[in-house]
Protein backbone atom coordinates (compact mmCIF):
# COMPACT_ATOMS: atom_id res chain seq x y z
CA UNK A 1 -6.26 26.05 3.24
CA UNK A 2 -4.00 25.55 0.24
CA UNK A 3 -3.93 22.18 -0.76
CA UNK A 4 -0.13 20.48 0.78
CA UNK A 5 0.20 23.63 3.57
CA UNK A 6 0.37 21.11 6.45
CA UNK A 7 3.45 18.99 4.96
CA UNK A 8 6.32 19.29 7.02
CA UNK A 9 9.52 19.92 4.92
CA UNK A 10 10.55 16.46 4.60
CA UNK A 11 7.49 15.35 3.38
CA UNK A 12 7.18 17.67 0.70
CA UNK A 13 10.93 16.57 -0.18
CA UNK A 14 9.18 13.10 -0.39
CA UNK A 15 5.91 14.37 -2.06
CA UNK A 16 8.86 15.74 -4.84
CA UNK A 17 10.36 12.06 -5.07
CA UNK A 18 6.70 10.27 -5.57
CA UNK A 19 5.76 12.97 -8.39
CA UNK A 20 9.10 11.96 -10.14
CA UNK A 21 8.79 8.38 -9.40
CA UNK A 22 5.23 7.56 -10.58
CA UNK A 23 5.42 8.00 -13.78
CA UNK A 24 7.72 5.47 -14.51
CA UNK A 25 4.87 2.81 -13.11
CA UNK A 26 4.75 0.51 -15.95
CA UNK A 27 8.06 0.71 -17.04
CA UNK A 28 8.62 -2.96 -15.39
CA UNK A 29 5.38 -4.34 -15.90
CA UNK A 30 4.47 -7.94 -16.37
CA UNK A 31 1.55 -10.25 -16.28
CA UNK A 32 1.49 -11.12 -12.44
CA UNK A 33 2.01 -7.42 -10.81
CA UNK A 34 1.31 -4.84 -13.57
CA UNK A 35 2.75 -2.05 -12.29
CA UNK A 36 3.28 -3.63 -8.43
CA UNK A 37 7.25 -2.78 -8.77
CA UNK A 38 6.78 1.03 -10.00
CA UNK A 39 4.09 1.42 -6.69
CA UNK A 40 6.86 0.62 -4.61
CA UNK A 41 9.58 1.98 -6.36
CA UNK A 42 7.74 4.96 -5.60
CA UNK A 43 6.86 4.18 -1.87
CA UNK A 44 10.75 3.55 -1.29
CA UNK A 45 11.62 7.18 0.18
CA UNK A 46 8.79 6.89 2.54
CA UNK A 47 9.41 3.18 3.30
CA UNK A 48 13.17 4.54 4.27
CA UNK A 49 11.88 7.34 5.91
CA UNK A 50 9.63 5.73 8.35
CA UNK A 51 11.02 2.62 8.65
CA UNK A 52 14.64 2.10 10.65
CA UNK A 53 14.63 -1.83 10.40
CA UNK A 54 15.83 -3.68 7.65
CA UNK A 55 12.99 -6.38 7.94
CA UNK A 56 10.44 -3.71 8.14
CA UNK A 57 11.77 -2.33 4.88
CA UNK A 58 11.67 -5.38 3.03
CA UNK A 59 8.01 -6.28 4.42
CA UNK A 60 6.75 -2.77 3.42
CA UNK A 61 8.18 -3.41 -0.09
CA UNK A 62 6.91 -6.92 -0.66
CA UNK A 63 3.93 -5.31 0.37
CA UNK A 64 3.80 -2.87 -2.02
CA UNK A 65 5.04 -5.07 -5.21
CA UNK A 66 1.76 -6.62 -5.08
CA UNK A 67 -0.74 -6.48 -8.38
CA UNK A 68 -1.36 -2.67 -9.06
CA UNK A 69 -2.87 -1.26 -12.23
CA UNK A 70 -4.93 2.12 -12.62
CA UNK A 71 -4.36 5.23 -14.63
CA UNK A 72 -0.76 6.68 -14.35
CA UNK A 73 -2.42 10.14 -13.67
CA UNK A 74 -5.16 8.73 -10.95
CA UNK A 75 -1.98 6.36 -9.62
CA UNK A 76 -0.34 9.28 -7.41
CA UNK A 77 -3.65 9.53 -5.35
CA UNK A 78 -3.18 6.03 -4.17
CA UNK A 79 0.43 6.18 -3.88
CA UNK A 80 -0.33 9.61 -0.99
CA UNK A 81 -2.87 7.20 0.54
CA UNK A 82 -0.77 4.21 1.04
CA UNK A 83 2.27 6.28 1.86
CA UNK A 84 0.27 8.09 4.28
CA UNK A 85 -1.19 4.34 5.53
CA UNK A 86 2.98 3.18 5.91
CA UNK A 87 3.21 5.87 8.24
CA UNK A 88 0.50 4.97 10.65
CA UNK A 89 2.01 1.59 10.30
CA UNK A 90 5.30 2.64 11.72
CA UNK A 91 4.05 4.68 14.29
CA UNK A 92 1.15 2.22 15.66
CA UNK A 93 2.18 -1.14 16.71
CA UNK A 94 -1.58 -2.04 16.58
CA UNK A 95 -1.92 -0.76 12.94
CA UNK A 96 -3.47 -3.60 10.61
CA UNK A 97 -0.79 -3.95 7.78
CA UNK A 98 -3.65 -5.60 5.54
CA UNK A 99 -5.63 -2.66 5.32
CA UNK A 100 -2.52 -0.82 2.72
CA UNK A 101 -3.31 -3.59 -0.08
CA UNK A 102 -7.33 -3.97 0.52
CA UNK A 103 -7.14 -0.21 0.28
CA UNK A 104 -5.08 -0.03 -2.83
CA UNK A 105 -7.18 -2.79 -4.56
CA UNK A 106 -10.43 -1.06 -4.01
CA UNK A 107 -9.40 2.18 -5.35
CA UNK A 108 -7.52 1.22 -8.31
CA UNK A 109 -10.49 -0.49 -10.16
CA UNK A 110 -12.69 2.53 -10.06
CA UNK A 111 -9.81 5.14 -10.51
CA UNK A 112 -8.62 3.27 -13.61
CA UNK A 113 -12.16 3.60 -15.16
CA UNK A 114 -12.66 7.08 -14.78
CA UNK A 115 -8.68 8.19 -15.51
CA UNK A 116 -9.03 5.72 -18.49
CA UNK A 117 -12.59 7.37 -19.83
CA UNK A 118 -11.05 11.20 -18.80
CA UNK A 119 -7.45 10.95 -19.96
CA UNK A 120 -8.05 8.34 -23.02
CA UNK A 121 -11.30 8.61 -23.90
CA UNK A 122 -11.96 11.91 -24.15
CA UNK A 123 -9.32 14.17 -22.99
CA UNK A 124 -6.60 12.94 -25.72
CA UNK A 125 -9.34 12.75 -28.40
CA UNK A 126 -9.91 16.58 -28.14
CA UNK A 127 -6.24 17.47 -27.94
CA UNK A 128 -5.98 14.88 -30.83
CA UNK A 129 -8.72 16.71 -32.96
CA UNK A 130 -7.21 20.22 -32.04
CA UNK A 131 -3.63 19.25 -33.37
CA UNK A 132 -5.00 17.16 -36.73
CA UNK A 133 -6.90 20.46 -37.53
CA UNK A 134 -3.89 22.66 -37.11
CA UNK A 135 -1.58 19.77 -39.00
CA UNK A 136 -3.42 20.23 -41.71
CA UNK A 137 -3.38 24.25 -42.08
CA UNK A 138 0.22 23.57 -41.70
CA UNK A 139 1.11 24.66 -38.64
CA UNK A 140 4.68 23.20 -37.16
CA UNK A 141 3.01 23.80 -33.59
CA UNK A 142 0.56 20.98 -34.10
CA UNK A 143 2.31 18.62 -32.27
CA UNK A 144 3.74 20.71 -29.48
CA UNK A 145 0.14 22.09 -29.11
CA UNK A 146 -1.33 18.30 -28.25
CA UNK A 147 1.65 17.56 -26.40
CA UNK A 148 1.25 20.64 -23.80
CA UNK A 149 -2.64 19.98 -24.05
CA UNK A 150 -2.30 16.39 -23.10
CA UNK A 151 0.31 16.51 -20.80
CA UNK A 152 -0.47 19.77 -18.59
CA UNK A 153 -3.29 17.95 -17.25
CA UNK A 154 -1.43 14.71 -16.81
CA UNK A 155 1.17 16.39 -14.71
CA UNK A 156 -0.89 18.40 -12.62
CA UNK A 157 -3.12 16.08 -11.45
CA UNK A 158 -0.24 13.24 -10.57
CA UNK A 159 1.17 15.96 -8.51
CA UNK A 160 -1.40 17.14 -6.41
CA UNK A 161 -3.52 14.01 -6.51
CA UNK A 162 -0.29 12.72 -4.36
CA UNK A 163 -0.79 15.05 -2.01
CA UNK A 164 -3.88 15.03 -1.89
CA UNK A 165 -3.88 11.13 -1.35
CA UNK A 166 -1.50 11.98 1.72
CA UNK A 167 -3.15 14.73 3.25
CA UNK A 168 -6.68 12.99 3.16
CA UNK A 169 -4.77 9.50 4.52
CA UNK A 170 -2.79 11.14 7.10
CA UNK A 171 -5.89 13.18 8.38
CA UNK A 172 -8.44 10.52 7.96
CA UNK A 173 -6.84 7.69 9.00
CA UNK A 174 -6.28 8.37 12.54
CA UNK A 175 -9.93 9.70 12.83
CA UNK A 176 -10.92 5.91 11.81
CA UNK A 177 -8.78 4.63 14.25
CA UNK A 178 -10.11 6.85 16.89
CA UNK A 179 -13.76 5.71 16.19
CA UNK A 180 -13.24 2.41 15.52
CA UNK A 181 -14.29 2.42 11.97
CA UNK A 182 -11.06 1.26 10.77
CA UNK A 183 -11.98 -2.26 10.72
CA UNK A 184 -15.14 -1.44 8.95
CA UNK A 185 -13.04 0.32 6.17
CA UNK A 186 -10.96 -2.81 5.89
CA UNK A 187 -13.76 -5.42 5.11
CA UNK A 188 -15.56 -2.72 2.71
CA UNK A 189 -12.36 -2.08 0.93
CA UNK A 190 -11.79 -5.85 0.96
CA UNK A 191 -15.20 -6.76 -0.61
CA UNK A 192 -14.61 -4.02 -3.16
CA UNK A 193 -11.18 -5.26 -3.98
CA UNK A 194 -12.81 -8.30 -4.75
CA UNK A 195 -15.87 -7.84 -6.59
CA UNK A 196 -13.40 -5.49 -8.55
CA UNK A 197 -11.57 -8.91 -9.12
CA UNK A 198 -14.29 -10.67 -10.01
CA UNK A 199 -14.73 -8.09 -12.64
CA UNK A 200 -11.45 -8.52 -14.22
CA UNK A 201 -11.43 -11.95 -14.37
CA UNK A 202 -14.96 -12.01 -16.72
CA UNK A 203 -13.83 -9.35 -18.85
CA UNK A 204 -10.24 -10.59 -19.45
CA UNK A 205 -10.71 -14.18 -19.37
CA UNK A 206 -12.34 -15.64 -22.45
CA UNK A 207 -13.24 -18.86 -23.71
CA UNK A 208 -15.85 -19.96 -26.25
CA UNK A 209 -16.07 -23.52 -27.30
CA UNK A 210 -17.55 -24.59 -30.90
CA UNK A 211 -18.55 -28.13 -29.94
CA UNK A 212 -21.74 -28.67 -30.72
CA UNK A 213 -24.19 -31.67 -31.98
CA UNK A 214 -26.13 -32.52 -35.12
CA UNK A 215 -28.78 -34.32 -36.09
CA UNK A 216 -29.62 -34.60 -39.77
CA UNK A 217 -27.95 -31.13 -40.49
CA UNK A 218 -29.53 -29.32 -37.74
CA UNK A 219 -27.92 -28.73 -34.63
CA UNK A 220 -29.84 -30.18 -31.74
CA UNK A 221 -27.19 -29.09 -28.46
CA UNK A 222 -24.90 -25.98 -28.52
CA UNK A 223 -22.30 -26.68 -25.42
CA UNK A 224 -21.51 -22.85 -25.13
CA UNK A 225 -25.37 -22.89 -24.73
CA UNK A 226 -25.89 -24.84 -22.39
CA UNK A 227 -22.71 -23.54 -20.49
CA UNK A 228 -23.94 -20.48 -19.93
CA UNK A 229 -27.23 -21.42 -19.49
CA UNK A 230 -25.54 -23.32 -16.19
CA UNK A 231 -23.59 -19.82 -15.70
CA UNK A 232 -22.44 -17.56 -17.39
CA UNK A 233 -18.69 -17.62 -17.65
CA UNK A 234 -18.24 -20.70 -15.62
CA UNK A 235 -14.96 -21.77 -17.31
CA UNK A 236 -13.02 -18.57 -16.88
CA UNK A 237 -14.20 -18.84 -13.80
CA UNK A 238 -12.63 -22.42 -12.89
CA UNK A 239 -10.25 -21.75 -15.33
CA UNK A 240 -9.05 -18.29 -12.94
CA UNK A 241 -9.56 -20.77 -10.04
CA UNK A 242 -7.72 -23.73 -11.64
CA UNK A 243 -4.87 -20.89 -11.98
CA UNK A 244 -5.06 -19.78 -8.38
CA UNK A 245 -4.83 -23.27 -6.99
CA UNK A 246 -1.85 -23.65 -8.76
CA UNK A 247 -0.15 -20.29 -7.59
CA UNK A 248 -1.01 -21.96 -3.58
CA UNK A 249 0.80 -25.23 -4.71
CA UNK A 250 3.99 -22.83 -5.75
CA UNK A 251 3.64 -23.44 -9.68
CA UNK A 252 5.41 -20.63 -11.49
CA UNK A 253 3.36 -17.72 -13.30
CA UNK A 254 5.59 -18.40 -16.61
CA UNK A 255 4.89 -21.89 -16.95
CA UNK A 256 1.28 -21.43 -16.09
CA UNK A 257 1.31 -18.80 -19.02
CA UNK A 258 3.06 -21.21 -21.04
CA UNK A 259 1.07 -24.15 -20.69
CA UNK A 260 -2.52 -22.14 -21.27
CA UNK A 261 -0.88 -21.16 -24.17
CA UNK A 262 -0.42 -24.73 -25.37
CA UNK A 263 -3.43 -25.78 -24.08
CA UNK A 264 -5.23 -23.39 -26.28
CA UNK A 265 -3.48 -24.18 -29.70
CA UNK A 266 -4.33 -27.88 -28.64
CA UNK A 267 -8.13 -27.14 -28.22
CA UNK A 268 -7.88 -24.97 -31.06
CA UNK A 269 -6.57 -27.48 -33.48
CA UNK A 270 -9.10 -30.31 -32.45
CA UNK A 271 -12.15 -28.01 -32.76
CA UNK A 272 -13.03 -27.29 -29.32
CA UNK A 273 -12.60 -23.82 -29.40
């Protein structure tokens, strides 16, 4: 069966919109949702197709403005599956709303790694190498050449990895429902979303401190030793839950940004890091 030949003629009208719509993701991005306000820029026909209240509308969009960052090519696939997802939740009054996110955070992770190795590791370094070589025999279509190389691919697959994302959701979906497996999904999604988390935080948040002790010109303790002798990356760790703690108590992402910033030219000034 050709890949999209079940869509009814609205939602191919709506697949249309999401193509167009995606890739614009990061276009508002910042430090607390990434690309949370493209997602559901791009969710908003579906959101006002299958939802007739207002307050539904504006749940299903604060819903979808939450933290969302993956490969603008792999993105589309998600967006089908949560779209798809939005639609259950309209129709079924028994539909668990939490599932959209845990879903979206547990595909996102390993999407972004294999859209980032594809498209930017490899993908663009051919159609880089193709276009240099044919730069320097002179050829004016250099340029276009990488361009079409590059972005053929790109296109295609946000196109039909939509559809595909809301094809698979709409089918599978109610099948999980129907077995019971849907709360299963939930938890593993929810697990992965967070050991996906857990991921982040140790490979984005640093910190390596230069205190350390002498004794007649030899160093006798090394604190970053002996830190992650304890465990390894215990301060990003408290430092990520120091951060958290402070989102619960309604502290503002900006000033937290702000005063790690300090915090860190302090520390760097008297040595400690």
């Amino acid at each position: 069966m050709k890949l999209g030949e079940n869509l009814t003629k609205d939602e191919k009208k709506l697949m249309h919109k999401l193509f167009w719509r995606s890739g614009p993701m990061y276009i508002s991005v910042n430090p607390v949702t990434m690309g949370g306000a493209g997602f559901a820029y791009a969710l908003m026909p579906f959101i006002n197709k299958f939802y007739s209240r207002k307050e539904d509308r504006a749940a299903a969009l604060e819903r979808n403005t939450q933290y969302f960052s993956t490969t603008i090519p792999c993105a589309s696939f998600i967006m089908g599956i949560a779209a798809s997802m939005e639609k259950e939740n309209a129709e079924n009054p028994d539909f668990d709303e939490n599932s959209i996110n845990a879903i979206k955070t547990s595909l996102m992770g390993p999407l972004a790694g294999i859209g980032d190795s594809l498209f930017w590791g490899v993908w663009r370094v051919v159609c880089a190498g193709i276009g240099i070589t044919l730069a320097k025999q002179g050829s004016f279509l250099a340029p276009i050449l990488f361009l079409l190389m590059f972005n053929i691919p790109n296109y295609l697959m946000r196109y039909y990895g939509g559809i595909l994302g809301y094809s698979l959701g709409s089918k599978y979906i109610k099948k999980l429902y129907a077995n019971g497996m849907i709360e299963v999904l939930t938890k593993a999604a929810s697990i992965l979303g967070l050991i996906m988390v857990g991921a982040m935080t140790i490979s984005t948040v640093l910190f390596t401190t230069k205190l350390h002790l002498t004794m007649g010109g030899k160093e006798i303790l090394n604190v970053q030793n002996v830190l992650n002798t304890i465990f390894k990356g215990l301060i990003p760790m408290l430092v990520t839950l120091g951060c958290f703690k402070l989102l619960n108590k309604k502290v503002g992402v900006i000033a937290m940004i702000f005063g790690i910033v300090v915090l860190g030219i302090v520390m760097s000034l008297l040595g400690i890091v």
